[in-house]
Structures are given as C-alpha cells and as structure tokens.
N, C-alpha and C. Protein backbone atom coordinates (compact mmCIF):
# COMPACT_ATOMS: atom_id res chain seq x y z
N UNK A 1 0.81 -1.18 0.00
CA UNK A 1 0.00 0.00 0.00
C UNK A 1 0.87 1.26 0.00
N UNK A 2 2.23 1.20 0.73
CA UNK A 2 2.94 2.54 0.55
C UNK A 2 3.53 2.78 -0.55
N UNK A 3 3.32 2.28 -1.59
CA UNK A 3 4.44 2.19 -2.83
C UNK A 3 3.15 2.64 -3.63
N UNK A 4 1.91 1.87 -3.25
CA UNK A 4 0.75 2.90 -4.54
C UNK A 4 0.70 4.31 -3.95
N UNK A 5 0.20 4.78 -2.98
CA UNK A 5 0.37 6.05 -2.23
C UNK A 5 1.91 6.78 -2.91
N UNK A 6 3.21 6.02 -2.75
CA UNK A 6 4.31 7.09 -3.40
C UNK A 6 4.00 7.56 -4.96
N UNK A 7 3.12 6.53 -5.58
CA UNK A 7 3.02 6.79 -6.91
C UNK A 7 1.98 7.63 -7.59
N UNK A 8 0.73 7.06 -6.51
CA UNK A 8 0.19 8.41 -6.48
C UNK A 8 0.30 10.26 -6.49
N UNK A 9 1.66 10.33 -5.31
CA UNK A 9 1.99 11.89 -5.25
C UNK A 9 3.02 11.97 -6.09
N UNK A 10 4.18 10.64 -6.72
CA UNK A 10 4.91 11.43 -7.86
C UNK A 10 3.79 11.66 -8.74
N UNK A 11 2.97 11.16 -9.43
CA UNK A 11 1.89 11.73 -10.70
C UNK A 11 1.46 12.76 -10.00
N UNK A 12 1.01 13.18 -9.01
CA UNK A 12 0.07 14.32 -8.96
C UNK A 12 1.23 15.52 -8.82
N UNK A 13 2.31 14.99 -8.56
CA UNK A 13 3.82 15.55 -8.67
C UNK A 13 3.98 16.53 -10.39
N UNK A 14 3.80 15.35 -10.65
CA UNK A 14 4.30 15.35 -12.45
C UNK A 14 3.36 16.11 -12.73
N UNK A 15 1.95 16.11 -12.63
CA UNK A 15 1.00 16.81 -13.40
C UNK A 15 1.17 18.04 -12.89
N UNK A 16 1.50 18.67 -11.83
CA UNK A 16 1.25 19.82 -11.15
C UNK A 16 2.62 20.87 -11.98
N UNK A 17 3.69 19.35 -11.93
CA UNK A 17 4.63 20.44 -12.84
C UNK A 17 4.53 20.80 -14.12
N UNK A 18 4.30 19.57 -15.06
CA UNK A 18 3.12 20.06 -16.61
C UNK A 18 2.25 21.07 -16.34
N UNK A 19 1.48 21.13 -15.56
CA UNK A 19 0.53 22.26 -15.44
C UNK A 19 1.42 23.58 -15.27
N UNK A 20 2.48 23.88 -14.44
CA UNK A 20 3.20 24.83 -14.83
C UNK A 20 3.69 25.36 -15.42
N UNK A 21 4.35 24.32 -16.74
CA UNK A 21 5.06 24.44 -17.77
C UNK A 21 3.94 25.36 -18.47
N UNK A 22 2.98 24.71 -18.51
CA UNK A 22 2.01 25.16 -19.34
C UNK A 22 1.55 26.35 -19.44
N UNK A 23 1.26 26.46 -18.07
CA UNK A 23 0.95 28.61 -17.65
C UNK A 23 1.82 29.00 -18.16
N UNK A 24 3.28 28.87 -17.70
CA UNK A 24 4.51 29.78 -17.57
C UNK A 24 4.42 29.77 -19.32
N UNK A 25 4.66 28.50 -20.37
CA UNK A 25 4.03 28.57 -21.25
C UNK A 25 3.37 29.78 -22.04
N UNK A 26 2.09 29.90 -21.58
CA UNK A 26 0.95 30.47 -21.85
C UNK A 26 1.29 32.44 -21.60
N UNK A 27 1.64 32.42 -20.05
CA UNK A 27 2.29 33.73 -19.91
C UNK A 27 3.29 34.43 -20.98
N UNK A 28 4.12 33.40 -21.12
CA UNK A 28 5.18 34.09 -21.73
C UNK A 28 4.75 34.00 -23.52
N UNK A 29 3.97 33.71 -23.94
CA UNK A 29 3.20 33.74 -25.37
C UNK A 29 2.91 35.27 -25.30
N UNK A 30 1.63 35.48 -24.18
CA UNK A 30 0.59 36.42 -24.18
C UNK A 30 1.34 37.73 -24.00
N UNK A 31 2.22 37.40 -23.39
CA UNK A 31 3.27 38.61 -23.06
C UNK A 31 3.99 39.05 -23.98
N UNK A 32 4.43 38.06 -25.07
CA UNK A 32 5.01 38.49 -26.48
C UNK A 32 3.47 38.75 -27.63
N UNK A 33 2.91 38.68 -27.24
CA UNK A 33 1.61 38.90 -28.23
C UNK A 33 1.50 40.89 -27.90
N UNK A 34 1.46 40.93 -26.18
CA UNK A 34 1.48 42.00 -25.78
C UNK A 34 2.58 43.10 -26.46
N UNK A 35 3.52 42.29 -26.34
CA UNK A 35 4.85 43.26 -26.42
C UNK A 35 4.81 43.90 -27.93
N UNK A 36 4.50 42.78 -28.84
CA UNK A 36 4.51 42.86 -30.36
C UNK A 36 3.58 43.64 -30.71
N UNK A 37 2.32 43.75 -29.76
CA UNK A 37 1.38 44.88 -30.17
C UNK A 37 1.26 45.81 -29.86
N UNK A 38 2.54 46.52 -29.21
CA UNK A 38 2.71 47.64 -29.08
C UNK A 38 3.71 48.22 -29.69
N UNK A 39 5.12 47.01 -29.69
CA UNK A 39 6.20 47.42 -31.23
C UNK A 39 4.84 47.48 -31.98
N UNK A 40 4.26 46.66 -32.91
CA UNK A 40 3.84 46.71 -33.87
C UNK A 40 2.39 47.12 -33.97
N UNK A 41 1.95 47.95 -33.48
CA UNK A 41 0.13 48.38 -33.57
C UNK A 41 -0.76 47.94 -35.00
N UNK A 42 0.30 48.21 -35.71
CA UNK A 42 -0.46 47.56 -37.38
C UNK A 42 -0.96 46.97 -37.52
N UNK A 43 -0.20 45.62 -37.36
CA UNK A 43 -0.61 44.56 -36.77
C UNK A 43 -1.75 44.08 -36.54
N UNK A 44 -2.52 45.10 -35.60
CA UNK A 44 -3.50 44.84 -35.21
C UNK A 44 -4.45 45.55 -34.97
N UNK A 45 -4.81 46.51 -35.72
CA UNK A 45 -5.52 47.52 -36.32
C UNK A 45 -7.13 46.28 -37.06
N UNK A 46 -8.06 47.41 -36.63
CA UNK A 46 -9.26 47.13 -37.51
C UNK A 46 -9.02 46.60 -38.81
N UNK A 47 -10.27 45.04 -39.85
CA UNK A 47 -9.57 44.72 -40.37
C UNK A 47 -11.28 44.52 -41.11
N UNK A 48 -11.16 44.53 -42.55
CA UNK A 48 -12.71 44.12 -42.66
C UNK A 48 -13.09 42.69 -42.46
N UNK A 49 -14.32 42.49 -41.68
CA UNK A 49 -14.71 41.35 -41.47
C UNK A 49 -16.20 40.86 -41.97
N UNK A 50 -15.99 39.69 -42.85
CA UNK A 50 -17.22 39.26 -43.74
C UNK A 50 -17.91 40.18 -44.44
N UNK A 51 -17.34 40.89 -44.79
CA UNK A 51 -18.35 41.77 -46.05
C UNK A 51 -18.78 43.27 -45.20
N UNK A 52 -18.05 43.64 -44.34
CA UNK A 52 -18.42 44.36 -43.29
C UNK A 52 -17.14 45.31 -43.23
N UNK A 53 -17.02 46.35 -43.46
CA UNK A 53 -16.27 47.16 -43.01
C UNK A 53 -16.33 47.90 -42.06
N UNK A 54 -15.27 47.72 -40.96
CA UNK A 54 -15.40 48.05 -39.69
C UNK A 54 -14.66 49.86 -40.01
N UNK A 55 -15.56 50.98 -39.20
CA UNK A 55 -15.31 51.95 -39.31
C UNK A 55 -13.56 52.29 -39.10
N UNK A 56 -12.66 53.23 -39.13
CA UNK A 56 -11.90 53.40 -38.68
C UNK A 56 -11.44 53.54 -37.54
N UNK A 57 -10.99 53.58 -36.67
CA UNK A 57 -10.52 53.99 -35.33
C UNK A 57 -9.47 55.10 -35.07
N UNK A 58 -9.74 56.27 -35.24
CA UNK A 58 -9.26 57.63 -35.09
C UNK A 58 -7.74 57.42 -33.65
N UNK A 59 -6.95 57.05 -34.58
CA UNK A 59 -5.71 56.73 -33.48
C UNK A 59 -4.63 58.46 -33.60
N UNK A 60 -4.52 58.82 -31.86
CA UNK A 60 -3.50 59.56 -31.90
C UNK A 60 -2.34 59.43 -33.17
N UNK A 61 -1.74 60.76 -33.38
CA UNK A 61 -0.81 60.40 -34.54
C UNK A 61 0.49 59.89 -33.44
N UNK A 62 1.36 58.93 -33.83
CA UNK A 62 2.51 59.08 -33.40
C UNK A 62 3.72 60.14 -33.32
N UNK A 63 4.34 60.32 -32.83
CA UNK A 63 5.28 61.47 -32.70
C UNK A 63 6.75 60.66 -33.49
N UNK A 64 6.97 62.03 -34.50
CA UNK A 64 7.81 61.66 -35.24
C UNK A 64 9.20 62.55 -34.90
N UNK A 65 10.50 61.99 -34.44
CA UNK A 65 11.47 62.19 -33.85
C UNK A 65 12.33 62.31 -35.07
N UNK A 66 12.51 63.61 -35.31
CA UNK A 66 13.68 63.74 -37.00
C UNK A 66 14.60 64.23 -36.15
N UNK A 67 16.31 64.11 -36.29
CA UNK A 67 17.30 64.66 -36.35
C UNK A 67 18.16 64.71 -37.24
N UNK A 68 18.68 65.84 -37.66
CA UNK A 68 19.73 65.26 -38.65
C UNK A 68 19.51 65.61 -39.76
N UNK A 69 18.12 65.30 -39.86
CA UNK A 69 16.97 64.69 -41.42
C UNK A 69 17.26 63.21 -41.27
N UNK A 70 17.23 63.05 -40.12
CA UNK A 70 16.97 61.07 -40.02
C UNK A 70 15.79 60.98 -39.01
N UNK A 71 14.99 60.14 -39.65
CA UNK A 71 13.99 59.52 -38.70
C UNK A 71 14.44 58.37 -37.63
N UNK A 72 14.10 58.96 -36.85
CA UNK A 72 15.00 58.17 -35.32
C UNK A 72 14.41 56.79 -34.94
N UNK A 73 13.18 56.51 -35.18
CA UNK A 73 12.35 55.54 -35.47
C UNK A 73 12.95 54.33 -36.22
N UNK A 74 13.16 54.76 -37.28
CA UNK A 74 13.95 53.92 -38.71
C UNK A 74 14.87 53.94 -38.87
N UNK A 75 15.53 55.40 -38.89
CA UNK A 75 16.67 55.54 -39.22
C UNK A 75 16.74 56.11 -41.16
N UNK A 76 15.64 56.09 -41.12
CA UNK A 76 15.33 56.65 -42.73
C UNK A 76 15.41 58.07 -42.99
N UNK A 77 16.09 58.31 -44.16
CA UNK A 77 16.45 59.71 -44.25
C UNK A 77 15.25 60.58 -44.38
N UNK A 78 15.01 61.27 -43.54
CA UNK A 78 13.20 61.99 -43.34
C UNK A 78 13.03 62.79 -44.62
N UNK A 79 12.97 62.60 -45.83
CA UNK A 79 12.56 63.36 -47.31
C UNK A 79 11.93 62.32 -48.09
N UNK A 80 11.10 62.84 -48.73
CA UNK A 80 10.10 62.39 -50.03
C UNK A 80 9.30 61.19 -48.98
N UNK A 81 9.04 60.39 -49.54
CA UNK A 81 8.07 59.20 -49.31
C UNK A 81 8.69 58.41 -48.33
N UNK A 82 9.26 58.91 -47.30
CA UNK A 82 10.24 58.03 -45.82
C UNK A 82 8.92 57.49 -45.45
N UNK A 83 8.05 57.90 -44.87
CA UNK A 83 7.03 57.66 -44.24
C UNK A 83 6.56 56.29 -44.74
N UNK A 84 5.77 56.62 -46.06
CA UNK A 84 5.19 55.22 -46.61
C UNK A 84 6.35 54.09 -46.97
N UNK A 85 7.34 54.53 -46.73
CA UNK A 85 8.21 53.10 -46.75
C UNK A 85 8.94 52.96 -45.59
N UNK A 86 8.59 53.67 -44.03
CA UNK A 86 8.96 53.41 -42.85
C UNK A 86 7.80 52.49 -42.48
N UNK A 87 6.51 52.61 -43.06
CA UNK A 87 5.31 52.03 -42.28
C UNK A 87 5.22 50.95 -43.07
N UNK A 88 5.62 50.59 -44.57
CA UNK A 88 5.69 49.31 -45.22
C UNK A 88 6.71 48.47 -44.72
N UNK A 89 8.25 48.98 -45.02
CA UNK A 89 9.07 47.92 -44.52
C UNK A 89 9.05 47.20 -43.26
N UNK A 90 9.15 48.12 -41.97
CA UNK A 90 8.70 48.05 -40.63
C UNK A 90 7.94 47.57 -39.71
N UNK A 91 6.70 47.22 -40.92
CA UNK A 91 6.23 46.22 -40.23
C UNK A 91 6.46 44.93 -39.82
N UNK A 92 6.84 44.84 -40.99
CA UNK A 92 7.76 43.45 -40.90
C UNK A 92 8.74 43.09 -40.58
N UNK A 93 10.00 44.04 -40.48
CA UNK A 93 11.19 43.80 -39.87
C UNK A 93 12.19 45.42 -39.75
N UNK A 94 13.38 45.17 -38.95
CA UNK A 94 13.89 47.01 -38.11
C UNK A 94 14.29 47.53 -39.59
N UNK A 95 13.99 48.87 -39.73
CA UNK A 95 14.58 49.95 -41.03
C UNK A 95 16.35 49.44 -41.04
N UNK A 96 16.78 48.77 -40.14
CA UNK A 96 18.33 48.38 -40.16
C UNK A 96 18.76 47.68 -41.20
N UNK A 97 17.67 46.67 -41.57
CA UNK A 97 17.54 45.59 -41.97
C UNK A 97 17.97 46.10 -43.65
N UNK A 98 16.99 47.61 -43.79
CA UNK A 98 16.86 47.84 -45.18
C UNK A 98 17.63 49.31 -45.44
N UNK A 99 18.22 49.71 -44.66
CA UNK A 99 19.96 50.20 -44.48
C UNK A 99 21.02 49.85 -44.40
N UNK A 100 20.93 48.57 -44.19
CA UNK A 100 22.60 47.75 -44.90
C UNK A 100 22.84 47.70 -46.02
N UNK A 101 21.56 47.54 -47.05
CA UNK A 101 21.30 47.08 -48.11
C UNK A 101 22.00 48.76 -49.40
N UNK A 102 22.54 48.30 -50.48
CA UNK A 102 22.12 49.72 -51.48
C UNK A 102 21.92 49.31 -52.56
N UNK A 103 21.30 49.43 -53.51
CA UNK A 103 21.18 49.10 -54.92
C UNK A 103 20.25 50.25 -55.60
N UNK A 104 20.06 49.80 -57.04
CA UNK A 104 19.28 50.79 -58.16
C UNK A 104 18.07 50.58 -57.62
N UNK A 105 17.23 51.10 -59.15
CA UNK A 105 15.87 50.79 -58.71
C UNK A 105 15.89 49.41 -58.73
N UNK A 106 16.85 48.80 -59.77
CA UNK A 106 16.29 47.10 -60.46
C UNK A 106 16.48 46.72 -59.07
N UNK A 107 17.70 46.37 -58.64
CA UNK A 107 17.99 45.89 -57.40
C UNK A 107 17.33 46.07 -56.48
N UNK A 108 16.45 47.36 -56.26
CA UNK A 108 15.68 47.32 -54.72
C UNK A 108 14.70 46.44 -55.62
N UNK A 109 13.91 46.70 -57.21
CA UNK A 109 12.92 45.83 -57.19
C UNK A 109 12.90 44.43 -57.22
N UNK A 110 14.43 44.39 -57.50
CA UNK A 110 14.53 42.46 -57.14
C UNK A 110 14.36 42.04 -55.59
N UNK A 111 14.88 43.01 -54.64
CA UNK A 111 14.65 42.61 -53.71
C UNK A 111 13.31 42.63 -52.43
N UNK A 112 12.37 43.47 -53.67
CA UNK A 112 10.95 43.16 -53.06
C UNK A 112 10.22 41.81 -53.83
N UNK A 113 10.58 41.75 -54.70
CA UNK A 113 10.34 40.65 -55.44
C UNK A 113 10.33 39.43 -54.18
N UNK A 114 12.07 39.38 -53.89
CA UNK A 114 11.81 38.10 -53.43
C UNK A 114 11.96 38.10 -52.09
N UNK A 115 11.21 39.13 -51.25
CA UNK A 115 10.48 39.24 -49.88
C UNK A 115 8.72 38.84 -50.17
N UNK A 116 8.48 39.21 -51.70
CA UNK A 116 7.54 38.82 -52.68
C UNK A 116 6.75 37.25 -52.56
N UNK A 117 8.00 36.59 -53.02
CA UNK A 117 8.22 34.83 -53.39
C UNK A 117 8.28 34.60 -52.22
N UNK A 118 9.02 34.82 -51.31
CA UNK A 118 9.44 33.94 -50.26
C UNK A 118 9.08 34.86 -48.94
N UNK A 119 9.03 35.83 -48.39
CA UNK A 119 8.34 36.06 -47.33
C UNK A 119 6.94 36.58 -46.76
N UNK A 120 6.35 36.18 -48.19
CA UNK A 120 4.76 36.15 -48.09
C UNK A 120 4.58 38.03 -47.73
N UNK A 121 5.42 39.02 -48.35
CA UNK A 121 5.29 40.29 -49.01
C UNK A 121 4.13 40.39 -49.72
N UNK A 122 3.12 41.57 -48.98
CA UNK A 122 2.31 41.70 -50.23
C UNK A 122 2.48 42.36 -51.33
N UNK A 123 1.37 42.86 -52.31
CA UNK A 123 1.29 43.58 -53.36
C UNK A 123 1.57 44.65 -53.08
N UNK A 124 2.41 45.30 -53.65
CA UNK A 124 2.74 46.91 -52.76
C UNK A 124 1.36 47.94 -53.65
N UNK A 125 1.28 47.56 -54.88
CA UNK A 125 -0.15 48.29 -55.48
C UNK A 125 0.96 49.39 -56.44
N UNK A 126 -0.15 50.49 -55.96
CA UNK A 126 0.45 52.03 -56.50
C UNK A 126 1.74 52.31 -55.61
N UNK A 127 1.93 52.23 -54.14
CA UNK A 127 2.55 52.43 -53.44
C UNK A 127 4.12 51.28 -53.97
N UNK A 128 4.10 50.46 -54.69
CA UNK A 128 5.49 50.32 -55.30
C UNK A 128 6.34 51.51 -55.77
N UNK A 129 5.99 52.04 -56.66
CA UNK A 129 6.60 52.83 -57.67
C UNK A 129 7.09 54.02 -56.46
N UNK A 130 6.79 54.56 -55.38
CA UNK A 130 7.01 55.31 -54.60
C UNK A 130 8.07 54.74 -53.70
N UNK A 131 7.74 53.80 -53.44
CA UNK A 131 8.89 53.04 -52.37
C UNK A 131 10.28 53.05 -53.27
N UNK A 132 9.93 52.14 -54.59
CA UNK A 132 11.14 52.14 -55.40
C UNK A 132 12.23 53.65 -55.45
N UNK A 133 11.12 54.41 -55.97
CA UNK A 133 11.79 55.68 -56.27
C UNK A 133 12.45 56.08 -54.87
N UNK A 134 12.03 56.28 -53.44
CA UNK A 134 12.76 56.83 -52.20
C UNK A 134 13.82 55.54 -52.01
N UNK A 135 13.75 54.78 -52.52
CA UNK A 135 15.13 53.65 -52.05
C UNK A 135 16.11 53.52 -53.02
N UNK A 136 15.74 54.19 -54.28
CA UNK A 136 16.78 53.82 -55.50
C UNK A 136 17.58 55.70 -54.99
N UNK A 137 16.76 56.53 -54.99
CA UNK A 137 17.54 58.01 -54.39
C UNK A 137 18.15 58.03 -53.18
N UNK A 138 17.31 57.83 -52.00
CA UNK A 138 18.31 57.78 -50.94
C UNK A 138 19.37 56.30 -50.60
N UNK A 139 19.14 55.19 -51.13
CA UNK A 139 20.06 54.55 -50.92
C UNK A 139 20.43 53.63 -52.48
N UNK A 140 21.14 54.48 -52.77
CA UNK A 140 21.77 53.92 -54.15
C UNK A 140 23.23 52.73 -53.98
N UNK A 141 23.27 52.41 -54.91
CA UNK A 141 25.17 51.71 -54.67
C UNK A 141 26.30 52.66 -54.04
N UNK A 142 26.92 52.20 -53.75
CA UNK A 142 27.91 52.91 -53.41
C UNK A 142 28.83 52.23 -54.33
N UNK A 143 30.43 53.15 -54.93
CA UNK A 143 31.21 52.64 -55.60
C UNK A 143 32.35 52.70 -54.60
N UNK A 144 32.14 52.25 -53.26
CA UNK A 144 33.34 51.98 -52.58
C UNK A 144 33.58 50.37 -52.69
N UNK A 145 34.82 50.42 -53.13
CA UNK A 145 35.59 48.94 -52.64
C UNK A 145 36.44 48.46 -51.87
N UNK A 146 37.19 49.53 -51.62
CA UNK A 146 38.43 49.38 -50.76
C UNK A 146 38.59 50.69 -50.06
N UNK A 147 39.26 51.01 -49.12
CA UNK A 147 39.37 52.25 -48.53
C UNK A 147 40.30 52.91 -49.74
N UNK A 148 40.98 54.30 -49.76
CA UNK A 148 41.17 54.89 -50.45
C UNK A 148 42.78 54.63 -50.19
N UNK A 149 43.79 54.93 -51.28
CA UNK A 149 45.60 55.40 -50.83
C UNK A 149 45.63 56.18 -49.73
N UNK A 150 46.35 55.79 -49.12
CA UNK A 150 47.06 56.88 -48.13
C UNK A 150 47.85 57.84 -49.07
N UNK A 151 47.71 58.84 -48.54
CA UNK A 151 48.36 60.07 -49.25
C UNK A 151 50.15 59.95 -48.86
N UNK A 152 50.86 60.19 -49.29
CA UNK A 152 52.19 60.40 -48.26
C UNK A 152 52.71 61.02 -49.01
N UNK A 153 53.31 62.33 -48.10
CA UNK A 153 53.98 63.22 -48.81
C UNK A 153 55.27 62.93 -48.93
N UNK A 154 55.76 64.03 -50.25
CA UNK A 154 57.19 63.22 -50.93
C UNK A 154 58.14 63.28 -49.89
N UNK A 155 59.24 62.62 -49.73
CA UNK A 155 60.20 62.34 -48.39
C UNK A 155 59.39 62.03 -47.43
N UNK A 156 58.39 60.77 -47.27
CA UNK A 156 57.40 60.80 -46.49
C UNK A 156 58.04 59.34 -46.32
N UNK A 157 58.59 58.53 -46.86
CA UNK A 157 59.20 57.09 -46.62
C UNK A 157 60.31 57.19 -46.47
N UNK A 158 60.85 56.05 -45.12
CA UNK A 158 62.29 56.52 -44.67
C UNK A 158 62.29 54.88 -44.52
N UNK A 159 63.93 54.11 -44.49
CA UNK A 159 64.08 52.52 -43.90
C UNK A 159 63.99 52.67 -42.41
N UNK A 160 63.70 51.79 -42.07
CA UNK A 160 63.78 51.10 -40.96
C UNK A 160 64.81 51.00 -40.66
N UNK A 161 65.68 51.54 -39.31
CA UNK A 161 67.14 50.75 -39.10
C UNK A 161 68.30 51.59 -39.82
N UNK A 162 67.81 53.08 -40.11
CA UNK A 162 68.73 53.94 -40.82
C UNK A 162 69.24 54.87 -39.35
C-alpha cells in the first residue's frame, strides 16, 4: 500500500509540474503577443470582417522624432516618401535591416520581389513605384571597394634601421 500512495503523489507531482510548464508557457506567449502589439500596432488595427467594413478607429498620430533629417524611429532619411516606406518595410522587420542594403531601382525591385516569393510580401499596389523611387535616391550603390591610398607626402618614406 505505501508504494501505490508514493506513486500516487509522484503523478500528482508530475502533473502539477506540466501544469506549470504550461501557464509559464501560456504567460510568456501572451506577453510576447502583448509586447509585439505595441512594437507593432499595425498589426493589429481594424480589419474588414465578412463583407463588413469596420469603421476606422481615429488613433493619436505618433510622434515623429527627425534629427539630422533622419527619422530616429527607422533611421530613414526623413525626405520624399520616408514615411510610406517606414510604415511598409517596418512592419515586418527594423529599417536596419533595409539600411545595410544599397542598390538601383532594379535591385531594390529584385529585392521586393523576393520578400515577394518567399516572405509572403504583399502587393505593394500604386505604393510600389514610390517606395522604389525613395530607395533607388536615398540609398543607391555605393562605388566603394576598398578604402582609399594613403596620401604620403614626398620624403614621407624613410628605412627602418637607418
């Protein structure tokens, strides 16, 4: 009889700790659901449902932090169409992401393309041709390859050991 009784409280043992896993689990989901919907409000914005368009929801504007002429937010150079391609790219991942990057227009449009194909990117619409144009101007190629010569002035090299 004492050996069913021990086996009894390891299971009610075991379940009590599954049941923890599970909250702690559950907490730490809801808490990243939380967190993400406040990085990301878009997200989760009014959406039409069944044939029903749900009115708008008149949201405070956010406060937009320029220095520089950089949007502090993104990091996007605050001229022409920053905006509609701080609130497109951004949703989806940090303006860092799309500041490492430089290319033409072709090149930025290859590379919506295949955020396109492969990261389930939507249709940008009319709002392509705008994005293209602020990413092919403010972040073009650069023709750096190497750092530049050192300059050295003439009688500027001497041996070693003279």
């Amino acid at each position: 009889m004492g050996m069913s009784n021990q086996n009894d409280h390891s299971t009610a043992l075991i379940r009590l700790l599954v049941m923890a896993l599970v909250l702690t689990g559950v907490a730490v989901l809801c808490g990243g659901v939380v967190v993400d919907a406040v990085m990301h409000p878009a997200r989760y914005a009014a959406v039409e449902k069944a044939g029903m368009a749900e009115e708008p929801v008149a949201a405070a504007a956010p406060v937009e932090l320029i220095e520089n002429g950089i949007d502090l937010a993104s990091g996007f150079i605050a001229e022409g169409e920053y905006q509609l391609v701080k609130t497109t790219c951004t949703g989806c991942h940090s303006g860092k992401l799309v500041l490492q990057n430089r290319a033409d227009r072709e090149g930025w449009l290859a590379m919506i393309r295949w955020m396109q194909q492969t990261q389930n990117l939507w249709d940008l619409g009319a709002d392509e041709d705008k994005i293209l144009d602020y990413l092919a101007t403010y972040y073009p190629p650069e023709d750096v390859g190497r750092r530049a010569n050192l300059a050295i002035e003439e009688g500027g090299w001497y041996w070693i050991g003279e």
